[in-house]
N, C-alpha and C. Protein backbone atom coordinates (compact mmCIF):
# COMPACT_ATOMS: atom_id res chain seq x y z
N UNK A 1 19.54 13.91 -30.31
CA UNK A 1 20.55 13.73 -29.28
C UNK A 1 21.90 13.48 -29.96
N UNK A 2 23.16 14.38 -29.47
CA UNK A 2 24.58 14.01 -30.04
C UNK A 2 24.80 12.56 -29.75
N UNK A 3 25.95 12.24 -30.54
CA UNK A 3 26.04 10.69 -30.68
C UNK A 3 27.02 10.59 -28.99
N UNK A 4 27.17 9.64 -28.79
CA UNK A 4 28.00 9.52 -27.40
C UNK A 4 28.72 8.06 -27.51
N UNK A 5 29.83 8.09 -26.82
CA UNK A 5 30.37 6.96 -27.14
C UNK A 5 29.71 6.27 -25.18
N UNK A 6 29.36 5.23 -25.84
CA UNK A 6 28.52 4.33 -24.47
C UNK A 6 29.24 3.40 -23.62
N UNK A 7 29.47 3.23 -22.86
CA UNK A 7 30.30 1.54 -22.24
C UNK A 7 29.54 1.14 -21.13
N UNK A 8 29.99 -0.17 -21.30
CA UNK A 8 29.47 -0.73 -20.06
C UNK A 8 29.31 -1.22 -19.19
N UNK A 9 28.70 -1.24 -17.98
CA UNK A 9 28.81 -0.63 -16.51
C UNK A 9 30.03 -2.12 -16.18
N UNK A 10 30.43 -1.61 -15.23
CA UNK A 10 31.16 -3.19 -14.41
C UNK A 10 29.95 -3.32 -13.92
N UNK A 11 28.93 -2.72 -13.37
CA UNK A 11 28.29 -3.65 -12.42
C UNK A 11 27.21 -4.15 -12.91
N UNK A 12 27.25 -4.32 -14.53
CA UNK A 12 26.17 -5.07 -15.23
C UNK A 12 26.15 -6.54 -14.56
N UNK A 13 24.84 -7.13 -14.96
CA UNK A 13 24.80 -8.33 -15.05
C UNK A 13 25.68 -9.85 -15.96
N UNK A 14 26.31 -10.68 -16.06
CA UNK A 14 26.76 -11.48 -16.63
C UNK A 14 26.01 -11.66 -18.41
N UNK A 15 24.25 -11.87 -17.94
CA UNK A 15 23.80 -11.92 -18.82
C UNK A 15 23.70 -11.06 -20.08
N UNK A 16 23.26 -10.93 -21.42
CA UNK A 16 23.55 -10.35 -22.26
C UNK A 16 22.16 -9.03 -22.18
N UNK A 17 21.06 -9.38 -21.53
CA UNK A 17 19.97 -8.45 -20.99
C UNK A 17 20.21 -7.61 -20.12
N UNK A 18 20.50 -7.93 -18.94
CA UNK A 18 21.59 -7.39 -17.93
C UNK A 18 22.42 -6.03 -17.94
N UNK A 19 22.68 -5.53 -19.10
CA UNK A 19 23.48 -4.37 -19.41
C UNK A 19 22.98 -3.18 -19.05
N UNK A 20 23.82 -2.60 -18.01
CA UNK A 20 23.98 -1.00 -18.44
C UNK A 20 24.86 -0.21 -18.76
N UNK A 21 24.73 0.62 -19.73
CA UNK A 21 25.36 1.24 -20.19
C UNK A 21 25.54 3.18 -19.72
N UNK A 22 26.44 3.21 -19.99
CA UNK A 22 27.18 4.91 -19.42
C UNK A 22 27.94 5.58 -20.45
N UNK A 23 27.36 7.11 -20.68
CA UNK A 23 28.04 7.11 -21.37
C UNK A 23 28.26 8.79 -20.90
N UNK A 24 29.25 9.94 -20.46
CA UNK A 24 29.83 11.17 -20.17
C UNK A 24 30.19 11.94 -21.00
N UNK A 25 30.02 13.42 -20.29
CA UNK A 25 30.41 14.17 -21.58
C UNK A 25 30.93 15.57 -21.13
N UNK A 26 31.70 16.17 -21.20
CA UNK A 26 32.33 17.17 -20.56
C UNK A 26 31.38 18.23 -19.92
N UNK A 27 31.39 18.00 -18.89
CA UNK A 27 30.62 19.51 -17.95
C UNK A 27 29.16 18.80 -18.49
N UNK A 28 28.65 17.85 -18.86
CA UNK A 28 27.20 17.63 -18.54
C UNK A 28 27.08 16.56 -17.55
N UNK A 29 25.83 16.53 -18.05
CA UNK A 29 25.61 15.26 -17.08
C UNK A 29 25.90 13.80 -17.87
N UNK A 30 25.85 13.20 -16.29
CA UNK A 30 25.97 11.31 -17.41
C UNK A 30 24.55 10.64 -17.62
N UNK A 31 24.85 10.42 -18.88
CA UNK A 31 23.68 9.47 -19.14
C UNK A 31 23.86 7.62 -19.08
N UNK A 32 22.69 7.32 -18.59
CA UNK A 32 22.66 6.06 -18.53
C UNK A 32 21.43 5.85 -19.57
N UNK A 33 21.27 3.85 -19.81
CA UNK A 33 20.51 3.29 -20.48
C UNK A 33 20.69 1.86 -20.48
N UNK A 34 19.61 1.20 -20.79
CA UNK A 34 19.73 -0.33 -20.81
C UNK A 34 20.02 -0.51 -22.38
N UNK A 35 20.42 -1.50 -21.99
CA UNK A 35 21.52 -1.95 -23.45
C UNK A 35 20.31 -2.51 -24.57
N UNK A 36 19.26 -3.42 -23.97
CA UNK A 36 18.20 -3.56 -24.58
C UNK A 36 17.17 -2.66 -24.79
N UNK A 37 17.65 -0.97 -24.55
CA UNK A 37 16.27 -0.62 -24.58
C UNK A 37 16.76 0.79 -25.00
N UNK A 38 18.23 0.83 -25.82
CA UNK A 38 19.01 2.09 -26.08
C UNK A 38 18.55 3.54 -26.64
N UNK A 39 17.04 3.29 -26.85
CA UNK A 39 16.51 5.06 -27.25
C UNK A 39 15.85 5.46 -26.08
N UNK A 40 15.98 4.63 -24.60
CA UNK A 40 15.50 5.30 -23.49
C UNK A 40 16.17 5.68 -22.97
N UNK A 41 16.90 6.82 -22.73
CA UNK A 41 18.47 7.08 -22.18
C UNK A 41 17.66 8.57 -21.41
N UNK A 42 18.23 7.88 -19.77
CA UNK A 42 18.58 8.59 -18.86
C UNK A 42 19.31 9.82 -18.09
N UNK A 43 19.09 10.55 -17.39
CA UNK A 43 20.54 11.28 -17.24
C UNK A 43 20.36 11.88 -15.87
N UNK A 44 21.76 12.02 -15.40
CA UNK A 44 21.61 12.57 -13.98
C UNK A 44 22.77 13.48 -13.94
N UNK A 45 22.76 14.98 -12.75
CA UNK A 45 24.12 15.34 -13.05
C UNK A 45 24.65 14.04 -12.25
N UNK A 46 26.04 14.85 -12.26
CA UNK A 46 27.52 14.09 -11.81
C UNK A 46 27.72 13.74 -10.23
N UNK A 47 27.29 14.95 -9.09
CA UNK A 47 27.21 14.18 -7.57
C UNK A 47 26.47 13.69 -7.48
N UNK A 48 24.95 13.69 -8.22
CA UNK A 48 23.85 12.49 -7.99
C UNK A 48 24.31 11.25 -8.53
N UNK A 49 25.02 11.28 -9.69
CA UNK A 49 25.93 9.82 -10.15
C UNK A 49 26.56 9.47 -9.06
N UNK A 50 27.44 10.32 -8.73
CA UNK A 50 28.24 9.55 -8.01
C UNK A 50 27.91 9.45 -6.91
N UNK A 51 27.13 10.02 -5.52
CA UNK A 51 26.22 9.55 -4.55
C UNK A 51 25.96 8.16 -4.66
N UNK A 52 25.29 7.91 -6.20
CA UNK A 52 24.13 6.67 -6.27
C UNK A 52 25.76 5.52 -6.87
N UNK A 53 26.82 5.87 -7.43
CA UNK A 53 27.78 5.19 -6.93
C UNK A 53 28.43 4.53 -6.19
N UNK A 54 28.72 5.31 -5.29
CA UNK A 54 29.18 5.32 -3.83
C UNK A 54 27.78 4.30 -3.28
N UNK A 55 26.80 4.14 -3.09
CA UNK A 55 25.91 3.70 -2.76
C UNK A 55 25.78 2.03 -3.10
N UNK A 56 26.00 1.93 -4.06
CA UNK A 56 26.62 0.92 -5.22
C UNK A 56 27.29 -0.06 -4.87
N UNK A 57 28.34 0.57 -4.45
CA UNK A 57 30.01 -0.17 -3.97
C UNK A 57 29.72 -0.45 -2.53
N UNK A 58 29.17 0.09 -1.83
CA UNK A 58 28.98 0.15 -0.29
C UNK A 58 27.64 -0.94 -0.08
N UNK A 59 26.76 -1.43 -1.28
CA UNK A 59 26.13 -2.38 -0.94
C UNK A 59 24.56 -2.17 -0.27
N UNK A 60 24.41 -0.76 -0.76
CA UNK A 60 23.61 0.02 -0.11
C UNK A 60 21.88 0.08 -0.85
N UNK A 61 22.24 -0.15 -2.58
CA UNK A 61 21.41 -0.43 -3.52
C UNK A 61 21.11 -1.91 -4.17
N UNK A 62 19.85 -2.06 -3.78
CA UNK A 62 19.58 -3.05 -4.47
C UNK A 62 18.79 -3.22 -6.13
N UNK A 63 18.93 -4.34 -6.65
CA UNK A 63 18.53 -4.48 -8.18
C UNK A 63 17.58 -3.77 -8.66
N UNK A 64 16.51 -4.05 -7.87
CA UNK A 64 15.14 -2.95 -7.96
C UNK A 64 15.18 -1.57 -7.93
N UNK A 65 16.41 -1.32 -7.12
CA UNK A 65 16.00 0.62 -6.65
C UNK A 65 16.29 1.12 -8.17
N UNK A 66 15.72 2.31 -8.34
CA UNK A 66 16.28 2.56 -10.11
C UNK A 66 17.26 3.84 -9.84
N UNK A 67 17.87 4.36 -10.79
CA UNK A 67 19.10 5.36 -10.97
C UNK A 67 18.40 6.47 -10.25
N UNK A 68 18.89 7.60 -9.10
CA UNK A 68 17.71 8.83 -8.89
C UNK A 68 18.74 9.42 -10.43
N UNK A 69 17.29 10.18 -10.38
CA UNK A 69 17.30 11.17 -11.41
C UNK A 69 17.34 12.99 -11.30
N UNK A 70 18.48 13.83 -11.49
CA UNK A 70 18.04 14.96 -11.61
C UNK A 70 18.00 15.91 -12.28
């Protein structure tokens, strides 16, 4: 996997476990990953990101639901 530069989420947790991380890349998709668990990396395109965004902010997802994936 190319290297990617990662950051992370505002809507992580406070705690230092808590982290997720994001990291984009021109015309692909975004990948996600937990900060503790960084060789399991995720990916979704970009309106399923941002759907599950929007979803996010609106209060719509809770801790449990996990990222959809496509």
């Amino acid at each position: 996997m190319p290297r990617h530069t990662w950051r992370k989420s505002s809507y992580s947790g406070s705690g230092q476990d808590d982290c997720v991380e994001v990291a984009t890349q021109p015309g692909g998709p975004v990948l996600y990953r937990e900060s503790d668990l960084p060789a399991a990396v995720g990916r979704c395109a970009r309106p399923v990101w941002g759907a599950f965004l929007r979803d996010v902010k609106a209060g719509h997802v809770s801790p449990e639901r996990r990222v959809p994936v496509s």
